[in-house]
Protein backbone atom coordinates (compact mmCIF):
# COMPACT_ATOMS: atom_id res chain seq x y z
CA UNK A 1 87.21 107.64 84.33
CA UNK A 2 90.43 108.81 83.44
CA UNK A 3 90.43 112.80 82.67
CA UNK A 4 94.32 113.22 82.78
CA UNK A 5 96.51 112.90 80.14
CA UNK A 6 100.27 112.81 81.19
CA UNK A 7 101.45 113.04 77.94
CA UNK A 8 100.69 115.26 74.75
CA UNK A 9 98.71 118.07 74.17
CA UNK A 10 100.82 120.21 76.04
CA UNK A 11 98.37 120.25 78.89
CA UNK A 12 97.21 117.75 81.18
CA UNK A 13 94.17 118.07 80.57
CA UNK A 14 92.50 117.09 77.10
CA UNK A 15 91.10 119.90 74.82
CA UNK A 16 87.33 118.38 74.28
CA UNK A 17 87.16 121.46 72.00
CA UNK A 18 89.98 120.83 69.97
CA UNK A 19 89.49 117.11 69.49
CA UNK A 20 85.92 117.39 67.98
CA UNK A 21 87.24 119.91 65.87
CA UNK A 22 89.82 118.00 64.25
CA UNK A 23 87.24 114.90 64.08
CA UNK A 24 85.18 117.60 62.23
CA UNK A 25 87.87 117.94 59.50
CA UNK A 26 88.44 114.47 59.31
CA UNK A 27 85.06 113.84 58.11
CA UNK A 28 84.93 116.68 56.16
CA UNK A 29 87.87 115.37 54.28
CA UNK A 30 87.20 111.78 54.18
CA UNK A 31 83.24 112.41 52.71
CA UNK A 32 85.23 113.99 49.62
CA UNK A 33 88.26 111.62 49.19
CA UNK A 34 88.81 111.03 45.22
CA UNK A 35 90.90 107.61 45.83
CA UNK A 36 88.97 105.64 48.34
CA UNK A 37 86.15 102.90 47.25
CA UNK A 38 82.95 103.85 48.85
CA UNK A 39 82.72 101.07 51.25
CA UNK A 40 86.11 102.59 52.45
CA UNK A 41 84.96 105.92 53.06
CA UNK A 42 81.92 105.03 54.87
CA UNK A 43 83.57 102.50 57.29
CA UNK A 44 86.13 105.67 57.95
CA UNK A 45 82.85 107.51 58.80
CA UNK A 46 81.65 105.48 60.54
CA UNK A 47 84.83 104.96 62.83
CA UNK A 48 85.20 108.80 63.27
CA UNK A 49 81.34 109.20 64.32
CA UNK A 50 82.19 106.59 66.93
CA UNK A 51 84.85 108.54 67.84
CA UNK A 52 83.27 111.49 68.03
CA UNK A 53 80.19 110.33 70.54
CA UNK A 54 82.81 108.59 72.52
CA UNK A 55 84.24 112.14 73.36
CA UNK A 56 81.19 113.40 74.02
CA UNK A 57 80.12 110.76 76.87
CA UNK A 58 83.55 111.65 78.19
CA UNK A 59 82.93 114.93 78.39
CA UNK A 60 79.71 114.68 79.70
CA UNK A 61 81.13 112.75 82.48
CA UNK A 62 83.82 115.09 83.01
CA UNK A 63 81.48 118.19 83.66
CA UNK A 64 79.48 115.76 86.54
CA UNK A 65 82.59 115.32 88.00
CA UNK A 66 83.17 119.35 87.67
CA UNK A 67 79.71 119.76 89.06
CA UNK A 68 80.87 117.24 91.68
CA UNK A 69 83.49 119.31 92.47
CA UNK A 70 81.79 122.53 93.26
CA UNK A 71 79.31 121.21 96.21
CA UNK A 72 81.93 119.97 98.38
CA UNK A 73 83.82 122.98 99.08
CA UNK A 74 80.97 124.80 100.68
CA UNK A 75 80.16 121.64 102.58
CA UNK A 76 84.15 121.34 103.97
CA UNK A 77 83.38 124.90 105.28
CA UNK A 78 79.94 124.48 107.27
CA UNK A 79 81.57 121.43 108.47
CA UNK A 80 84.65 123.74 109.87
CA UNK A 81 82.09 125.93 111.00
CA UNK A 82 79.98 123.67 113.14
CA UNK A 83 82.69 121.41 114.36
CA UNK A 84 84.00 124.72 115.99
CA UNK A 85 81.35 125.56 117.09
CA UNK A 86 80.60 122.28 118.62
CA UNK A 87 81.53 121.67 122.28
CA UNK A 88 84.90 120.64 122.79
CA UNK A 89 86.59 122.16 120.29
CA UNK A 90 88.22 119.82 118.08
CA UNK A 91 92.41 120.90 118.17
CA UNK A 92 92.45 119.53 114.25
CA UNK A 93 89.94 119.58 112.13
CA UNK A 94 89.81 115.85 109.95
CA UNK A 95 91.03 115.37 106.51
CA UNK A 96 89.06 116.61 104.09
CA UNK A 97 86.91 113.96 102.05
CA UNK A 98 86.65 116.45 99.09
CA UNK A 99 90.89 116.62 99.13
CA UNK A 100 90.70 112.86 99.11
CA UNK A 101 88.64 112.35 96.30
CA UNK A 102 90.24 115.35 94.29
CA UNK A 103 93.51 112.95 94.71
CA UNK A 104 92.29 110.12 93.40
CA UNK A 105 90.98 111.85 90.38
CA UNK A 106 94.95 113.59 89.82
CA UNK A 107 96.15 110.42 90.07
CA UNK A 108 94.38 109.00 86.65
CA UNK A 109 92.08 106.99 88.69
CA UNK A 110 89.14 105.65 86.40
CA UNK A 111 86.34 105.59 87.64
CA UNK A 112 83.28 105.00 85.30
CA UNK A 113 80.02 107.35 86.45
CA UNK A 114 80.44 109.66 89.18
CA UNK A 115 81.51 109.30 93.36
CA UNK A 116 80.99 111.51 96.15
CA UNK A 117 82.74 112.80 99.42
CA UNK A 118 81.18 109.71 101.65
CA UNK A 119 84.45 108.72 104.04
CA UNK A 120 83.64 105.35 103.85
CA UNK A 121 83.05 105.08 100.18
CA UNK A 122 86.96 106.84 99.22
CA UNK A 123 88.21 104.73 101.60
CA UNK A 124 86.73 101.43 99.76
CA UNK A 125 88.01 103.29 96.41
CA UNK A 126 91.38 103.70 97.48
CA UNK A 127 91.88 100.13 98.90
CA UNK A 128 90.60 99.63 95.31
CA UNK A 129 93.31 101.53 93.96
CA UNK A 130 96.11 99.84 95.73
CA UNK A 131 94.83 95.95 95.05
CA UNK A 132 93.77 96.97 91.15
CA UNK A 133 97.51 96.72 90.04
CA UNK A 134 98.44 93.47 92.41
CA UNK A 135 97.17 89.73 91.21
CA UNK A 136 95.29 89.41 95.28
CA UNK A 137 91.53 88.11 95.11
CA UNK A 138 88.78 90.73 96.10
CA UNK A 139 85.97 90.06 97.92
CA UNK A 140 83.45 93.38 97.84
CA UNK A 141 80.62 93.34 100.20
CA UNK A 142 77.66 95.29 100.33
CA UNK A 143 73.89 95.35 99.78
CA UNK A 144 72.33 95.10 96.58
CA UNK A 145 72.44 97.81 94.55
CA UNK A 146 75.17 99.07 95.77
CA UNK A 147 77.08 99.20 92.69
CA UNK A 148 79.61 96.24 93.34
CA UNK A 149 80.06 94.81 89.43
CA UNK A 150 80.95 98.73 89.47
CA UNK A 151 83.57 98.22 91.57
CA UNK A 152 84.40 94.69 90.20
CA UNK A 153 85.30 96.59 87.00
CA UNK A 154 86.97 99.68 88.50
CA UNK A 155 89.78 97.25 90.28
CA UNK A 156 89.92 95.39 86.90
CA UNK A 157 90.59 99.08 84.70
CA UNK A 158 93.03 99.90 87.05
CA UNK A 159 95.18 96.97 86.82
CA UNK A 160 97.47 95.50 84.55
CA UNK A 161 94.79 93.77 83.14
CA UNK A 162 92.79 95.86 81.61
CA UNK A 163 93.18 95.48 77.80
CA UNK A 164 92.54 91.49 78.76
CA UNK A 165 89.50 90.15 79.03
CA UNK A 166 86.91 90.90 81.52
CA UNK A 167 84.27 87.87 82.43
CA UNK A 168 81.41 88.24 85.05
CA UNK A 169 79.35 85.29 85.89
CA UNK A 170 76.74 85.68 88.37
CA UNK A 171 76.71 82.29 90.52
CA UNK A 172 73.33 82.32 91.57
CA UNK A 173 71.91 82.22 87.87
CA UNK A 174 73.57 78.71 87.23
CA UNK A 175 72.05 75.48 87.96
CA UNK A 176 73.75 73.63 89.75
CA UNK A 177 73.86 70.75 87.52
CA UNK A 178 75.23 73.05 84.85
CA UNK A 179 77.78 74.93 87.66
CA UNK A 180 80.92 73.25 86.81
CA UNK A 181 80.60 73.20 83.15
CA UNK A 182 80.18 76.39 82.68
CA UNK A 183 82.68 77.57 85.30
CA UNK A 184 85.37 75.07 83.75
CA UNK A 185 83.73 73.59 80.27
CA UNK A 186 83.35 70.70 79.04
CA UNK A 187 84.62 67.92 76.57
CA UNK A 188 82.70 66.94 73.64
CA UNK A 189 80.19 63.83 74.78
CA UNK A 190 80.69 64.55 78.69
CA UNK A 191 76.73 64.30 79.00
CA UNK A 192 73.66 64.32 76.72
CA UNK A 193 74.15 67.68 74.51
CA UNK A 194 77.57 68.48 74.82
CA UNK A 195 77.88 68.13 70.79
CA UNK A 196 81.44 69.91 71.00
CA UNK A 197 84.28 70.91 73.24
CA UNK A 198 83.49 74.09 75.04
CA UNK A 199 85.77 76.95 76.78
CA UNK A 200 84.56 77.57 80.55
CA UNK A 201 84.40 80.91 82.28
CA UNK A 202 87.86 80.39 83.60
CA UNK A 203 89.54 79.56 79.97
CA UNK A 204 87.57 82.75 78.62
CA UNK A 205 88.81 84.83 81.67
CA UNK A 206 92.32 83.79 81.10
CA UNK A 207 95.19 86.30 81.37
CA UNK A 208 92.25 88.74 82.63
CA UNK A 209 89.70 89.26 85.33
CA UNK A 210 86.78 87.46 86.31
CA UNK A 211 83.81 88.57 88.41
CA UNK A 212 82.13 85.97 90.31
CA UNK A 213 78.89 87.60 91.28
CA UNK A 214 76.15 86.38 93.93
CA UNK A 215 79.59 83.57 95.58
CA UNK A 216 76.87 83.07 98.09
CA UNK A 217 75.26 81.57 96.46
CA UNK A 218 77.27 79.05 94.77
CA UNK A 219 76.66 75.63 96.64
CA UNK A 220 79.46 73.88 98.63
CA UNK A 221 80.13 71.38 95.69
CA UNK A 222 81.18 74.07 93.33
CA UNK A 223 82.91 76.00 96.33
CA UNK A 224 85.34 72.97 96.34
CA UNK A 225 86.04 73.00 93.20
CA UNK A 226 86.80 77.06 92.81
CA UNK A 227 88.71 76.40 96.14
CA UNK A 228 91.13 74.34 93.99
CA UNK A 229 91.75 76.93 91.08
CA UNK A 230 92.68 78.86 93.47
CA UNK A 231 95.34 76.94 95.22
CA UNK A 232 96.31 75.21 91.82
CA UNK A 233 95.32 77.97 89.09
CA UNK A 234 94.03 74.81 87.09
CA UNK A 235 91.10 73.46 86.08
CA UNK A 236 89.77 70.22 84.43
CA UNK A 237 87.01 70.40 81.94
CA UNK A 238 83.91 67.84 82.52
CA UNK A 239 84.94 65.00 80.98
CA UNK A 240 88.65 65.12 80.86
CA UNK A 241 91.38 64.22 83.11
CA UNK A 242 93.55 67.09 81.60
CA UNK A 243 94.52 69.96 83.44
CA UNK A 244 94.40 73.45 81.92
CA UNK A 245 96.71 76.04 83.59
CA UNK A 246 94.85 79.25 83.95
CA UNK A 247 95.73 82.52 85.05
CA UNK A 248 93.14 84.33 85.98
CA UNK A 249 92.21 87.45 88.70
CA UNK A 250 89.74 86.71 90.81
CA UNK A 251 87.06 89.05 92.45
CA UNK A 252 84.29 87.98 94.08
CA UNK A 253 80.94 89.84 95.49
CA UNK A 254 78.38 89.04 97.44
CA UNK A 255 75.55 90.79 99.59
CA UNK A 256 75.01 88.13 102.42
CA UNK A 257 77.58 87.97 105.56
CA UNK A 258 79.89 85.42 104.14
CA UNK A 259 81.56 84.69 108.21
CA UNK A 260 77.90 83.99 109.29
CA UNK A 261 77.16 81.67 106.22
CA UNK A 262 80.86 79.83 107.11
CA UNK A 263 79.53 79.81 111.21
CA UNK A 264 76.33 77.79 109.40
CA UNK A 265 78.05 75.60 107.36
CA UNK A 266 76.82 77.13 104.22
CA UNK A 267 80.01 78.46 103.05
CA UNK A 268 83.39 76.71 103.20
CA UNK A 269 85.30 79.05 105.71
CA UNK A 270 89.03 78.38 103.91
CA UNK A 271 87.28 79.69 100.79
CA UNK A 272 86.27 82.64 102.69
CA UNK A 273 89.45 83.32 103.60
CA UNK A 274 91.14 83.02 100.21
CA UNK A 275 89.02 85.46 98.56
CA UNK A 276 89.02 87.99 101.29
CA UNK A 277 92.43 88.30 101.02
CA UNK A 278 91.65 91.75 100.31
CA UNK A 279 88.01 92.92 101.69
CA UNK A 280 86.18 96.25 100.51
CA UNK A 281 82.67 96.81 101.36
CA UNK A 282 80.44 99.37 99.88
CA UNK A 283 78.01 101.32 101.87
CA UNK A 284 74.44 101.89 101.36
CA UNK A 285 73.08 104.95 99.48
CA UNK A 286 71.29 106.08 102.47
CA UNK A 287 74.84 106.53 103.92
CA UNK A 288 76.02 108.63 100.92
CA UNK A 289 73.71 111.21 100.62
CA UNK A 290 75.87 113.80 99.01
CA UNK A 291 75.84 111.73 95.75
CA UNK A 292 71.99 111.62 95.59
CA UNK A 293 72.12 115.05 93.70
CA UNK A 294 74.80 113.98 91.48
CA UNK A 295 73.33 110.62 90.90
CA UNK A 296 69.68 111.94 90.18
CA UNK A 297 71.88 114.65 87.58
CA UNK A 298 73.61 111.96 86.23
CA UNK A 299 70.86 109.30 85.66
CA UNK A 300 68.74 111.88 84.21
CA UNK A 301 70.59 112.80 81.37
CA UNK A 302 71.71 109.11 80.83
CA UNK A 303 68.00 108.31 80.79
CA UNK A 304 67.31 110.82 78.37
CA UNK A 305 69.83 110.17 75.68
CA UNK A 306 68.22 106.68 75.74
CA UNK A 307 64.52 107.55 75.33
CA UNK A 308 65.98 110.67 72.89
CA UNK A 309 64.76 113.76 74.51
CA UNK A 310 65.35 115.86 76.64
CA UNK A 311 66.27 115.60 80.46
CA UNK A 312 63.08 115.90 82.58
CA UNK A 313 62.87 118.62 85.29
CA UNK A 314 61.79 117.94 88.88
CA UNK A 315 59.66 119.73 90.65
CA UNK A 316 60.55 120.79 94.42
CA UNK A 317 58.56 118.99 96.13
CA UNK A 318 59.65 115.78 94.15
CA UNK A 319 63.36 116.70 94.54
CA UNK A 320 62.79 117.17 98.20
CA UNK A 321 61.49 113.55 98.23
CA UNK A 322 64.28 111.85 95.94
CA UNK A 323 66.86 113.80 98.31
CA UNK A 324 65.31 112.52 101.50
CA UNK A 325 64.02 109.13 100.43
CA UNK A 326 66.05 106.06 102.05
CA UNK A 327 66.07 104.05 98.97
CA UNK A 328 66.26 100.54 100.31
CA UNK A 329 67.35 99.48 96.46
CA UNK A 330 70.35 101.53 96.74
CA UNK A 331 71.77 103.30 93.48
CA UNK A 332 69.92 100.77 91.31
CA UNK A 333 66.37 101.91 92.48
CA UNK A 334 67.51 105.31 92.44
CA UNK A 335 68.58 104.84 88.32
CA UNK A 336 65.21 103.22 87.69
CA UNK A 337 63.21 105.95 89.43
CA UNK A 338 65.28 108.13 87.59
CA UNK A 339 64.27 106.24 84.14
CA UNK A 340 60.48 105.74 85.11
CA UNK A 341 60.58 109.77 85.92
CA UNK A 342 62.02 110.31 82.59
CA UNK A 343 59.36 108.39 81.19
CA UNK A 344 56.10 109.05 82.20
CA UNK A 345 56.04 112.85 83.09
CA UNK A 346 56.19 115.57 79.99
CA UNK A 347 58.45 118.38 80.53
CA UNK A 348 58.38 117.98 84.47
CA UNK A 349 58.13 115.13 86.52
CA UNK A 350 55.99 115.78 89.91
CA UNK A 351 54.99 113.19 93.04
CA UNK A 352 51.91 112.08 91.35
CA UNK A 353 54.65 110.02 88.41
CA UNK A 354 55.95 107.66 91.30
CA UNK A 355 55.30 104.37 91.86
CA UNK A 356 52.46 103.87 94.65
CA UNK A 357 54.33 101.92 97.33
CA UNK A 358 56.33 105.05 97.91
CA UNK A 359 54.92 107.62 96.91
CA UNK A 360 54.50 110.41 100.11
CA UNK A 361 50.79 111.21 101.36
CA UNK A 362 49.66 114.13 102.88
CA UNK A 363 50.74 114.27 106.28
CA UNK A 364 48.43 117.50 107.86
CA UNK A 365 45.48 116.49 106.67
CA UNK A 366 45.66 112.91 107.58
CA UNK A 367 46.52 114.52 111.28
CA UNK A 368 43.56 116.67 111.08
CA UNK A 369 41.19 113.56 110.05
CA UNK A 370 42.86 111.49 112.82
CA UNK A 371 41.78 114.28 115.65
CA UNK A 372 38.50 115.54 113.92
CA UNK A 373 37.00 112.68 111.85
CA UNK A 374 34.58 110.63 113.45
CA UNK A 375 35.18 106.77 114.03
CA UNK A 376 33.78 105.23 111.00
CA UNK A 377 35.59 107.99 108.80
CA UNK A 378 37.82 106.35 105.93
CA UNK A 379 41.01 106.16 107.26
CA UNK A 380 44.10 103.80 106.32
CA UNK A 381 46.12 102.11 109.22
CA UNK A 382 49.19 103.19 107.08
CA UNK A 383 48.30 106.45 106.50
CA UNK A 384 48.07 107.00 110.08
CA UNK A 385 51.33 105.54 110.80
CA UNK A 386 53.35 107.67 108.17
CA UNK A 387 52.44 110.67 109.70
CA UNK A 388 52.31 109.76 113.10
CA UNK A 389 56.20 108.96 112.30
CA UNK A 390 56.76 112.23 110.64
CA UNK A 391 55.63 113.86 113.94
CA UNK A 392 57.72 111.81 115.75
CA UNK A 393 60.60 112.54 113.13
CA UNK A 394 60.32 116.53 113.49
CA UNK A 395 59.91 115.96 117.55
CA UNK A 396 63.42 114.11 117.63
CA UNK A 397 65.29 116.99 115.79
CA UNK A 398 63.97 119.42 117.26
CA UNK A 399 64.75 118.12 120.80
CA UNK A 400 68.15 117.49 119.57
CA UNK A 401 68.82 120.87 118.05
CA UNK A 402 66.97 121.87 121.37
CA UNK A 403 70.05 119.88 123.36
CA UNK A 404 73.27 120.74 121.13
CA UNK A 405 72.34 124.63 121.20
CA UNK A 406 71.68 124.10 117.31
CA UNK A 407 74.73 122.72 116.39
CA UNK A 408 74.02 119.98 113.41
CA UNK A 409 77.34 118.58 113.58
CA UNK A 410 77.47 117.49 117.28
CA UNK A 411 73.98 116.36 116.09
CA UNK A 412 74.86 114.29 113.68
CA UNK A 413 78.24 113.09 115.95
CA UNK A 414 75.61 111.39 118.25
CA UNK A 415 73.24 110.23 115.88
CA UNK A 416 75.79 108.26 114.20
CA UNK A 417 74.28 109.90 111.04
CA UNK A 418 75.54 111.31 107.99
CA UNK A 419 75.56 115.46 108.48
CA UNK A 420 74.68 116.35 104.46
CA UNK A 421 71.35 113.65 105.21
CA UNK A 422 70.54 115.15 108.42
CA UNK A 423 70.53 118.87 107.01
CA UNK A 424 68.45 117.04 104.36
CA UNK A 425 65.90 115.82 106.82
CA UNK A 426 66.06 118.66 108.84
CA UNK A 427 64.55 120.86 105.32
CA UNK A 428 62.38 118.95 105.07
CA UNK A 429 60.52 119.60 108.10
CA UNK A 430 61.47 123.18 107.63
CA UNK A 431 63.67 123.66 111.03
CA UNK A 432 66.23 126.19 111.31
CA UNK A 433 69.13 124.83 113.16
CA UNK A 434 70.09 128.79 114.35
CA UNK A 435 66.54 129.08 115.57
CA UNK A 436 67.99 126.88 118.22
CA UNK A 437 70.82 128.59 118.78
CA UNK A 438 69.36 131.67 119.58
CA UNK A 439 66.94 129.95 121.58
CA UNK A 440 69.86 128.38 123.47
CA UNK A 441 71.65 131.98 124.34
CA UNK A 442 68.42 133.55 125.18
CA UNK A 443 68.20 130.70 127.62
CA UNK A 444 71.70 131.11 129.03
CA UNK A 445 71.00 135.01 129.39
CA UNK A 446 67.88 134.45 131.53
CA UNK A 447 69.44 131.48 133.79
CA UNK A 448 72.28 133.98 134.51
C-alpha cells in the first residue's frame, strides 16, 4: 500500500487526522446546501462517506504495518546476539531483513495487506519491484495459498499500468472447448450460441495487465495459441481471419513445477521459457512464520468488520496452536480459520471452535493410557501417533540445544529452519534454550 506522499501536506506522511476532519466539514456543509437539488446532495454524501471509509481501511492498514514494524527490531537483536554467540563468530553480521523491508515501504511500494521480515519473501518483492515498471512476462511460483493473484496485482500497481485495466482468468476453470473463445472471443455465428460478437480476455486486458492463473493447467492446444500472442501480440477471434493487435502484460502463476511438466510433455517448454522471462516464487507460510502474528491480527479484524462485531480474542493455548501450526493451506487456510474463529466462538475463541481434522489432542494423557491402559482400552491409532511425535519433537530439540550449548541460531543454521518458528516450537514444549547453556558450562567446568 502506498503510505508516502511525496508531495503536499507538508509532510510525507498523510495526516489521517486531518483528512477525516475536513471530510467531516464537507458533509456538514453539503447536508445544509440551499442551492443543490436533493438528488445532488445525497450523491455528494454519498461520495464523501466513500471517501471517508476508504481512509479508514488505509489507516487501518497503516497501523499493521506500524505494528509490523515494532517486532522486528527486537528480533534483529536476539539474532545479533546468538549469531555471536554461535561458534565461529561471524566477522559481519547479514543485512538486516527488517532494513530491507523498511526500504521498500520508503520507496512508495504498494503493497495491499501486510508482509513480514522472511528473506526469501523481500527478495521475491523486490524482484517484483524492479519487473512492475518494465513490459517482461512474470511467471510466480508457489504453492497454493500462497498469495500469488496477490502478487499478480502488486507487480501490476506498481507499473505503468495501473490505472488500465486489470483481467485475471484462471485457466483451469475453462473448458477446453470454450478456452480460445474466451481467451480471444469470438465472431457473431462462430458456433451454436454465439448470438453476437464478443471481446476476449486479451481485448478486455488491452493496454493493461492480465493474470493467467492455474497456466498449468491450460492444455497444449491453447498453449500454442498464447505462445503466438506472445511472439505476435495478436490475436484472431473464433471465427475471423482478422488480426487484432493487442498490447497486453502478461503474468502468469502456477503451483505445479512447470520444467517437470515441459520434461513430460505436458507443457510446451518454449512457452515456459517466454513467461519465465522473469521468475519469482513465493514461499510457504510455514517458512514465514514471523507474519503468522500479523496475519492472524490482520485477518481478525478484516473478519470482523464483515460479520459487524467485534474482533474475537484468542485464548493462549489457541494462539500457541495458530503460531505453531504448519498450515499446509498456506495464508488462505490461515484467513479462513481466522473467519470460522470469528464466527463461531462469543467473545473468545478457544481449541474446542476448530475444525476436527486439526484440532490438537491431549498429548499426557494419551501417553499415560498408552503405558497404563490395558489392551482392549479405547485407544485411536492416531492419537497414539500424535503424541508419540510430540515426544519425539521435544527429544530432537532438546538434543540439539543439548549439542549447540543452547544456542538457537546455530540451531536453526543446521536445521535449515526458520529461527522465529523454531523459538516458536521450542515454547511450545516449554524448553529454555539457556537451560542448555548453563548445562553446557557446568559441563566444561567439570571436564576441566
Amino acid at each position: 500500500m502506498k503510505l508516502f506522499d511525496p508531495h503536499g501536506f507538508g509532510s510525507s506522511v498523510v495526516s489521517y487526522a486531518g483528512l477525516l476532519e475536513k471530510i467531516e466539514i464537507l458533509r456538514s456543509t453539503l447536508r445544509w446546501a440551499p442551492r443543490l437539488e436533493r438528488a445532488e446532495i445525497e450523491k455528494l454524501l454519498n461520495q464523501s462517506n466513500a471517501l471517508r471509509d476508504e481512509v479508514m481501511q488505509l489507516s487501518r492498514k497503516e497501523r499493521f504495518i506500524e505494528a509490523a514494524a515494532e517486532v522486528p527490531d527486537t528480533l534483529d537483536a536476539l539474532d545479533a546476539l546468538d549469531a555471536l554467540d554461535a561458534p565461529g563468530k561471524p566477522e559481519a553480521l547479514a543485512p538486516s531483513a527488517h532494513r530491507r523491508r523498511e526500504a521498500l515501504i520508503a520507496r512508495s511500494f504498494i503493497f495491499e495487506g501486510i508482509f513480514g521480515d522472511n528473506p526469501k519473501l523481500l527478495a521475491a518483492l523486490e524482484i517484483a519491484e524492479k519487473a512492475a515498471p518494465t513490459d517482461l512476462p512474470v511467471l510466480i511460483d508457489g504453492e497454493s495459498g500462497t498469495g500469488k493473484e496477490l502478487m499478480a496485482k502488486v507487480i501490476h500497481a506498481n507499473g505503468a499500468r495501473a490505472d488500465r485495466p486489470y483481467i485475471s482468468v484462471n485457466c483451469g476453470a475453462i473448458p477446453d472447448n470454450l478456452l480460445e473463445s474466451e481467451l480471444f472471443g469470438h465472431r457473431r455465428g462462430a458456433f451454436t450460441g454465439a448470438s453476437s460478437d464478443r471481446k476476449g480476455k486479451f481485448e478486455s486486458a488491452h493496454t493493461g495487465t492480465i493474470f493467467l492463473d492455474e497456466i498449468g493447467e491450460l492444455p497444449l492446444q491453447g498453449q500454442v495459441k498464447l505462445l503466438r500472442v506472445l511472439e505476435s501480440h495478436e490475436i484472431q477471434r473464433v471465427g475471423s481471419d482478422e488480426p487484432i493487435a493487442v498490447d497486453t502484460r502478461i503474468v502468469a502463476a502456477t503451483n505445479r513445477n512447470l520444467r517437470e511438466l515441459a520434461a513430460q510433455g505436458q507443457f510446451r517448454e518454449d512457452l515456459f521459457y517466454r513467461l519465465s522471462v522473469i521468475h519469482v516464487t513465493l514461499p510457504a507460510l510455514r517458512e514465514r512464520s514471523d507474519e503468522i502474528p500479523l496475519l492472524i491480527a490482520w485477518f481478525g479484524d478484516e473478519a470482523a468488520g464483515q460479520l459487524k462485531r467485534r474482533p474475537v480474542k484468542l485464548t493462549p493455548k489457541l494462539r500457541d496452536f495458530l503460531l505453531t501450526y504448519a498450515y499446509p493451506g498456506n495464508i488462505r487456510e490461515l484467513r479462513n480459520l481466522v473467519y470460522r474463529l470469528s464466527c463461531l466462538a462469543g467473545d473468545t475463541a478457544d481449541i474446542e471452535h476448530l475444525p476436527d481434522d486439526i484440532r490438537p489432542k491431549p498429548t499426557v494423557p494419551v501417553l499415560r493410557a498408552v503405558e497404563t491402559e490395558s489392551p482392549g482400552a479405547s485407544l485411536s491409532l492416531s492419537d497414539a501417533k500424535r503424541a508419540a511425535s510430540d515426544e519425539a519433537e521435544r527429544a530432537f530439540l532438546e538434543r540439539g540445544l543439548q549439542e549447540t550449548g543452547g544456542t538457537v541460531a546455530e540451531l536453526a543454521r543446521r536445521c535449515e529452519m526458520n529461527r522465529s518458528h523454531l523459538q516458536m516450537l521450542l515454547k511450545k514444549h516449554g524448553i529454555r534454550s539457556k537451560d542448555f547453556r548453563h548445562a553446557d558450562k557446568a559441563s566444561h567446568e567439570k571436564d576441566s
